[in-house]
Structures are given as structure tokens and as C-alpha cells.
Protein backbone atom coordinates (compact mmCIF):
# COMPACT_ATOMS: atom_id res chain seq x y z
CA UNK A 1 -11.94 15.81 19.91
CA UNK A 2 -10.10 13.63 22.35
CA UNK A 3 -13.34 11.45 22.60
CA UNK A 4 -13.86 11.18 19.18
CA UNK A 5 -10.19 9.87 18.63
CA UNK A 6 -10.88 7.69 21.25
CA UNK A 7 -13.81 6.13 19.01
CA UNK A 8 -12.16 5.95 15.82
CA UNK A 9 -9.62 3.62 17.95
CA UNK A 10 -12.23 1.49 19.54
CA UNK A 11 -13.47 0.71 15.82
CA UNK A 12 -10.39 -0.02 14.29
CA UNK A 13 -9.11 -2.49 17.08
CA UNK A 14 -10.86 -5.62 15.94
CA UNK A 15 -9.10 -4.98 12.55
CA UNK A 16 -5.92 -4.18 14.20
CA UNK A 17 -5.34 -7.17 16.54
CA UNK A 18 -6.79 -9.39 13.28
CA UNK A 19 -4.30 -8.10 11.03
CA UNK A 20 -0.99 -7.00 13.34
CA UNK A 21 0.71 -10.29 12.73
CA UNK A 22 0.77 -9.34 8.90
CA UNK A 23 3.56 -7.22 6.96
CA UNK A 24 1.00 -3.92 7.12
CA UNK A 25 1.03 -0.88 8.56
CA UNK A 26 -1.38 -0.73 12.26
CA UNK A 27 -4.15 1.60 12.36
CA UNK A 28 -3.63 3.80 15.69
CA UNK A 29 -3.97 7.17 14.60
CA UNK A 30 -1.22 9.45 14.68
CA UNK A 31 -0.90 13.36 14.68
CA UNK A 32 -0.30 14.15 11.22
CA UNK A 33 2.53 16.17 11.91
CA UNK A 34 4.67 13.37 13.24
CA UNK A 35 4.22 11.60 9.60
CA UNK A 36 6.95 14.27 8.63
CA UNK A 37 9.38 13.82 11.27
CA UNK A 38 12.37 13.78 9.06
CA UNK A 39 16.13 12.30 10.13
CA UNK A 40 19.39 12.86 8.55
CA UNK A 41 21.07 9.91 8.21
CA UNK A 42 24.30 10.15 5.57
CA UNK A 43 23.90 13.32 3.61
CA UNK A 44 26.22 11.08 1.03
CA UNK A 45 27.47 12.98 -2.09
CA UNK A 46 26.59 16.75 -1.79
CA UNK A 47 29.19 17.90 -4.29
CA UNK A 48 31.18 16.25 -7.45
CA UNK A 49 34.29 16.77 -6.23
CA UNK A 50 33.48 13.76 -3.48
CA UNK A 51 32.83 11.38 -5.62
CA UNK A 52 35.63 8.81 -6.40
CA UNK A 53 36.76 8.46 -10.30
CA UNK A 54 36.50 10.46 -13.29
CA UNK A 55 33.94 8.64 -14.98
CA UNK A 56 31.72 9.18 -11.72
CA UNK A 57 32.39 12.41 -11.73
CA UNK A 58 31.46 12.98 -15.11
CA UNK A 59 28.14 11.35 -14.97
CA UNK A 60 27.34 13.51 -11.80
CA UNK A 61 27.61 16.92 -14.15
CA UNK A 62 25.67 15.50 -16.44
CA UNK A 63 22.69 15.14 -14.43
CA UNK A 64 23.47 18.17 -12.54
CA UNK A 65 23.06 19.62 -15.63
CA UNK A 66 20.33 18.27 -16.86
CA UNK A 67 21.68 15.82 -19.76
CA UNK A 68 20.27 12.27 -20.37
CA UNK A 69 21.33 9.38 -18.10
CA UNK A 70 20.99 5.43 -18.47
CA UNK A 71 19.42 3.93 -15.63
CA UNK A 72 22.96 2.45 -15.24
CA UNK A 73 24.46 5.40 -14.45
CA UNK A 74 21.60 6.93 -11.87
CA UNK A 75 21.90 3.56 -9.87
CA UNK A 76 25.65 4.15 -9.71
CA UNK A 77 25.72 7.04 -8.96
CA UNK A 78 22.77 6.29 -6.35
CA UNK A 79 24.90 2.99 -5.07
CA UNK A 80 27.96 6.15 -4.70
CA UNK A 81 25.54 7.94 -1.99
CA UNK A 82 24.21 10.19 -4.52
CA UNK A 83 20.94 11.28 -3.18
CA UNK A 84 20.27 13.29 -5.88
CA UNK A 85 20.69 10.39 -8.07
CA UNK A 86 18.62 7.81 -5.54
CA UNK A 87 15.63 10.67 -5.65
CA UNK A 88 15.83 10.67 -9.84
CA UNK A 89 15.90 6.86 -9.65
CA UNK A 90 12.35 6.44 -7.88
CA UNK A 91 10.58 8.83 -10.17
CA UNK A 92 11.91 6.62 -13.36
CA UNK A 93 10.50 3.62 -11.45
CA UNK A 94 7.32 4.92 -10.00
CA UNK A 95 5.54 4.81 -13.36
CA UNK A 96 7.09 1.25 -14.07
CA UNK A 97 4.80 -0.08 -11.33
CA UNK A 98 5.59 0.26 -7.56
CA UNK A 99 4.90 -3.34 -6.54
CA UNK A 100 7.15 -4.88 -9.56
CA UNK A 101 9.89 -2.27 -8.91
CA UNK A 102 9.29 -2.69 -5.33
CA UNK A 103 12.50 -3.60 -3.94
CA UNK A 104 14.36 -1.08 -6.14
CA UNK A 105 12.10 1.74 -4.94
CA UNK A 106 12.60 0.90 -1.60
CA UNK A 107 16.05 0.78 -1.56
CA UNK A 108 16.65 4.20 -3.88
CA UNK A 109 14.25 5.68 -1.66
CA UNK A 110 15.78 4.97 1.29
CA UNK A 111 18.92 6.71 -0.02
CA UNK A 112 17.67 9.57 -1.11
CA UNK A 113 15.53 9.79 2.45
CA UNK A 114 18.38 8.83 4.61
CA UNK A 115 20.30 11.87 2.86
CA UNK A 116 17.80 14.43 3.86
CA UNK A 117 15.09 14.40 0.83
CA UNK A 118 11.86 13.68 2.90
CA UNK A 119 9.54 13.83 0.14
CA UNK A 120 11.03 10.20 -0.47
CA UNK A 121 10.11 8.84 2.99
CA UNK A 122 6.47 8.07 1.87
CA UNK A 123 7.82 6.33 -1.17
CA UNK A 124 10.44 4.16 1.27
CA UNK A 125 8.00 2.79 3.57
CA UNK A 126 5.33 2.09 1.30
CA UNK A 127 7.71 -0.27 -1.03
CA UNK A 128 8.30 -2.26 2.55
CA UNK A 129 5.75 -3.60 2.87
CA UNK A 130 5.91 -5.29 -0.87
CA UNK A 131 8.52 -7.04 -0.32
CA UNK A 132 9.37 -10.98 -0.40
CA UNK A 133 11.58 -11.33 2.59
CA UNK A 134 13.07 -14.75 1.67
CA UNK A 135 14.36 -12.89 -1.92
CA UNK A 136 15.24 -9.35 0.01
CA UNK A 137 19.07 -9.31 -0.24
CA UNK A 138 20.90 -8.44 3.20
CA UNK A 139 22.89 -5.63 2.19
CA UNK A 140 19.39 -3.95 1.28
CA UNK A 141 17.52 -5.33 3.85
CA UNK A 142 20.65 -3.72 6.32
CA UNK A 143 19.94 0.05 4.45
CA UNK A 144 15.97 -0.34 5.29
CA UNK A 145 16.93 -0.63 8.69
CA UNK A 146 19.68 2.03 8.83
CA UNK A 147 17.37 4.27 7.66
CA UNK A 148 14.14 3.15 9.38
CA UNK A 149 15.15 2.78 12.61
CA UNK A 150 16.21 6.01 13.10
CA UNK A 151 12.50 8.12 11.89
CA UNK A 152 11.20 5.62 14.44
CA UNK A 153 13.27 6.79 17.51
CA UNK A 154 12.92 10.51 16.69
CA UNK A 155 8.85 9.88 16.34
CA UNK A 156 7.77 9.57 12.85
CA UNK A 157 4.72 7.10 12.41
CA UNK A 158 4.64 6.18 9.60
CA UNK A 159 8.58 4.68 10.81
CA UNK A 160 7.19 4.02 13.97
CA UNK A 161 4.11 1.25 12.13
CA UNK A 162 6.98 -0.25 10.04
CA UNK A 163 9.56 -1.14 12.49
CA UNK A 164 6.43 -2.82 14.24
CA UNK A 165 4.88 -4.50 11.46
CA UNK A 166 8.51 -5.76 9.91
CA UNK A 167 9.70 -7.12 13.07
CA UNK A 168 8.72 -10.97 13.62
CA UNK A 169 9.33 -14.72 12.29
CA UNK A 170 9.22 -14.99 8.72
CA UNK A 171 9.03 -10.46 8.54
CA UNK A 172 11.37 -8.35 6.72
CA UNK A 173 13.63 -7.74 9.53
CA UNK A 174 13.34 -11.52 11.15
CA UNK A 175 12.24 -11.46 14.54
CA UNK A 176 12.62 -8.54 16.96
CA UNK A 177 15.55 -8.18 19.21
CA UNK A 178 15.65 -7.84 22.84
CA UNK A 179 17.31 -4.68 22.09
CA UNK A 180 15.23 -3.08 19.92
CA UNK A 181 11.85 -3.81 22.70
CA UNK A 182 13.91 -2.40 25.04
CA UNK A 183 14.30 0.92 23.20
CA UNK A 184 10.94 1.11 22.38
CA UNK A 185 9.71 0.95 25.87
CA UNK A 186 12.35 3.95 26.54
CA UNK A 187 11.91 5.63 23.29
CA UNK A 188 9.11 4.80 21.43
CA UNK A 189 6.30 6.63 23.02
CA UNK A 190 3.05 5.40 24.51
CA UNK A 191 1.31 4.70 20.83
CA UNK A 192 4.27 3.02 19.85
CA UNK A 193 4.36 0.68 23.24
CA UNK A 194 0.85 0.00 22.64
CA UNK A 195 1.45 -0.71 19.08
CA UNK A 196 4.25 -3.87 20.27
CA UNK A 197 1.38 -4.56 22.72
CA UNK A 198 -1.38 -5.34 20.22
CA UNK A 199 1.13 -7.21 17.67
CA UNK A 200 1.87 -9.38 20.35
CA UNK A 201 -1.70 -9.84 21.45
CA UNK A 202 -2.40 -11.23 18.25
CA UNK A 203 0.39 -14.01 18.61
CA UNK A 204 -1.08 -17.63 18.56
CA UNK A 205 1.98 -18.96 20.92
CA UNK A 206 1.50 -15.97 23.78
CA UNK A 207 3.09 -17.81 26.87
CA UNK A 208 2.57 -16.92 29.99
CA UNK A 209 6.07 -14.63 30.47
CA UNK A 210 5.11 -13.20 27.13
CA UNK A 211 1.76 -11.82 28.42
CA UNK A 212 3.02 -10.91 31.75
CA UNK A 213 5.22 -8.70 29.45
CA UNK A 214 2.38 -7.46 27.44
CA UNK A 215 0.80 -6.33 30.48
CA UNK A 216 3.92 -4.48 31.27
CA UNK A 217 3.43 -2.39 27.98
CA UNK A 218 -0.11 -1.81 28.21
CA UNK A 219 0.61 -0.61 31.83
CA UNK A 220 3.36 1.49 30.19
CA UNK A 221 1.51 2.94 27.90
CA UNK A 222 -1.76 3.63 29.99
CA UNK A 223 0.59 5.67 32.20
CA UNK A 224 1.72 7.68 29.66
CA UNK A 225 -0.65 7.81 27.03
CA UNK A 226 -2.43 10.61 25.48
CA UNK A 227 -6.28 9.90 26.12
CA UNK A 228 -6.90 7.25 23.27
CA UNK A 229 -3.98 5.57 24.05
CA UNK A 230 -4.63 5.43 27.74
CA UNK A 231 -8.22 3.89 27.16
CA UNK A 232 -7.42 1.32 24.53
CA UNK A 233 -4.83 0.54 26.77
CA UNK A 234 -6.47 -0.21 29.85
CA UNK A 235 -8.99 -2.43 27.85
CA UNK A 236 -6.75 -4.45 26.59
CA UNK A 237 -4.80 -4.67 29.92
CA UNK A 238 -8.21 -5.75 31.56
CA UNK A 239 -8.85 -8.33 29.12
CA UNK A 240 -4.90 -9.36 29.09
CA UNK A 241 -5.33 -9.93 32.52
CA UNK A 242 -8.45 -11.71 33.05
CA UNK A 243 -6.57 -13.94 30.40
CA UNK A 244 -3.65 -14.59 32.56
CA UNK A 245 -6.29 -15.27 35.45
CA UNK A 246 -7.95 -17.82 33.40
CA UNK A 247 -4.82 -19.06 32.38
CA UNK A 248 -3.58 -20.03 36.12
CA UNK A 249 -6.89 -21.33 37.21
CA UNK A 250 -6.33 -23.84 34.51
């Protein structure tokens, strides 16, 4: 099994490396399991009685109980940390097209996610990757990451392939900080070092300190690796570093 896995990556790396400077998910394979890796952000409004006003209050009963709603009043109640509401909000705009109600979905979905409702997370991170992010306004794009982030340090992949993929010039979440490398190389995992690795092979301005760092992951991750990751790792070291040799002798 291990050497099959180990395959399936070896096919998939041309792609990978081709496409990693793109807003889309990479293709290292994952154990299925971490895919549901779920992370309680802000439970948000559990129970009427928290929510501020009359008139909110009243539209909360209502959909507890079943009644009609305007969209109006799901997206404030959703906007009110109503996951409830948030959840009710991406099945009205599923049908209405994902990739036109993209930024809504996302944002709804990250609610009702964030508050516990992982059968949204699939939902969340799939509208991502949709969206324009010169039109993405901040106070959304400042939710994503609330809620992101988080799946990513506790080991979801599907999290995990995001936070990679959005990070960078001219990506979702603008270039990636310091800070956040950092915490991947403590936090992340081996597939998720290796992940950073390959996204920044694929860079057209790699520097010399920049691949010295890459090497740094790939050696990270070749340590600590599960067998795939440890041999796509020490190929791409090997080739990293008869880059850097080339490099110098020129």
C-alpha cells in the first residue's frame, strides 16, 4: 500500500509543481479521515434568548419553527452568528449556482462551519477557490481565515491545501507571512511542509536564500514523513540541490 501511494505521488508531481502557483487545491494525497478533522471556532447563537433585539429574536422562532424566511432575514440572522441560519443560507444558494453565489457561500459556510456544523466545511473551501481576490471584501476575507486557519493547524487537508494554495502575491490571503511558515514547519505536518515546499518550487523568482529554505522543508519533511512523503521529498531535495550547485558554479 505504502508503495502504491508512493506512485500515485510520483504521477501527480509534474501536475503539482505546474499548477501550485494557481488558486487550486495540491494533489498530495491525504488519509481520508483527516478531510473531517472538524474545529470549533465560535459556536455563535445556540439559543434565542442570545440574540440582541426583538425583531431578531422573532425571526429566530420562526425558523426554529419551521415558518418561511426572506433571504433578508437568514443573512441577518447568519451576520448575528446564527449558525443555524448560515447552514439554511448555503442550501438556498447552492442551487442558485456555486460559482455566481460564490462569495456568499463561502462566507455563510464558513459560519455555519466555524460554529461546529462540519457538513459545511466542504461547501467553505470549495467556494475559495472561486473567488476574485481584488473584489473579496476584508471583513470576509478576515472570517475565511478565522475559520481556515484553524482546520489547518489541527490537521484537516482539505484546510491544510487551502491555506497553501491562498497564500501568495495576487492570492486570496496576499502573500504568506513569516508567521504563518513558521507555524507550519512546527505544526503543519510533513505533507503540509512538503506542500509549502513544492508551491515554492514552482516560483519563477526562487533566489538563492529562498531555495536554501526550500531545502530546509524538504529536509523537514523527509525526516518526518510518512513513506510517500519521505520519497517525494528527497527527490525534490536532490534536484533542489543540484540546482543550488549549478546555481554557484555560475
Amino acid at each position: 500500500m505504502a508503495m502504491r501511494r508512493t506512485i500515485v505521488l510520483a504521477t501527480v508531481l509534474a501536475g503539482t509543481l505546474a499548477s501550485a502557483g494557481l488558486a487550486q487545491p495540491l494533489t498530495l494525497p491525504a488519509a481520508p479521515e483527516s478531510r473531517r478533522i472538524a474545529v470549533v471556532v465560535d459556536r455563535g447563537i445556540t439559543h434565542t434568548r442570545q440574540l440582541p433585539g426583538a425583531e431578531l429574536r422573532r425571526l429566530r422562532k420562526a425558523m426554529v419553527g419551521n415558518r418561511p424566511l426572506r433571504d433578508a432575514d437568514l443573512r441577518r440572522l447568519a451576520e448575528a452568528g446564527d449558525g443555524l441560519a448560515a447552514l439554511r443560507m448555503v442550501k438556498r444558494l447552492r442551487p442558485r449556482g456555486p460559482a455566481e453565489h460564490a462569495s456568499d457561500i463561502a462566507y455563510y459556510a464558513s459560519i455555519a462551519s466555524g460554529a461546529g456544523r462540519q457538513g459545511l466545511f466542504d461547501d467553505f473551501v470549495a467556494a475559495l477557490y472561486l473567488l476574485d481576490p481584488a473584489r473579496e471584501p476584508k471583513h470576509r476575507v478576515s472570517q475565511f481565515i478565522r475559520v481556515l486557519y484553524p482546520h489547518a493547524w489541527a490537521g484537516n487537508s482539505l484546510a491544510q491545501d487551502a491555506l497553501i494554495a491562498l497564500n501568495g502575491p495576487g492570492k486570496l490571503f496576499g502573500p504568506m507571512s513569516e508567521a504563518t511558515r513558521a507555524r507550519i514547519r512546527q505544526e503543519g505536518g510533513a505533507r503540509m511542509v512538503l506542500a509549502l515546499a513544492m508551491k515554492d518550487l514552482s516560483r519563477d523568482d526562487l533566489d538563492a536564500a529562498a531555495l536554501t529554505r526550500v531545502i530546509g522543508y524538504l529536509e523537514l519533511a523527509e525526516r518526518t514523513g510518512d513513506l510517500p512523503v519521505r520519497t517525494m521529498a528527497q527527490s525534490l531535495r536532490r534536484s533542489a540541490e543540484a540546482r543550488q550547485r549549478h546555481r554557484e558554479a555560475t
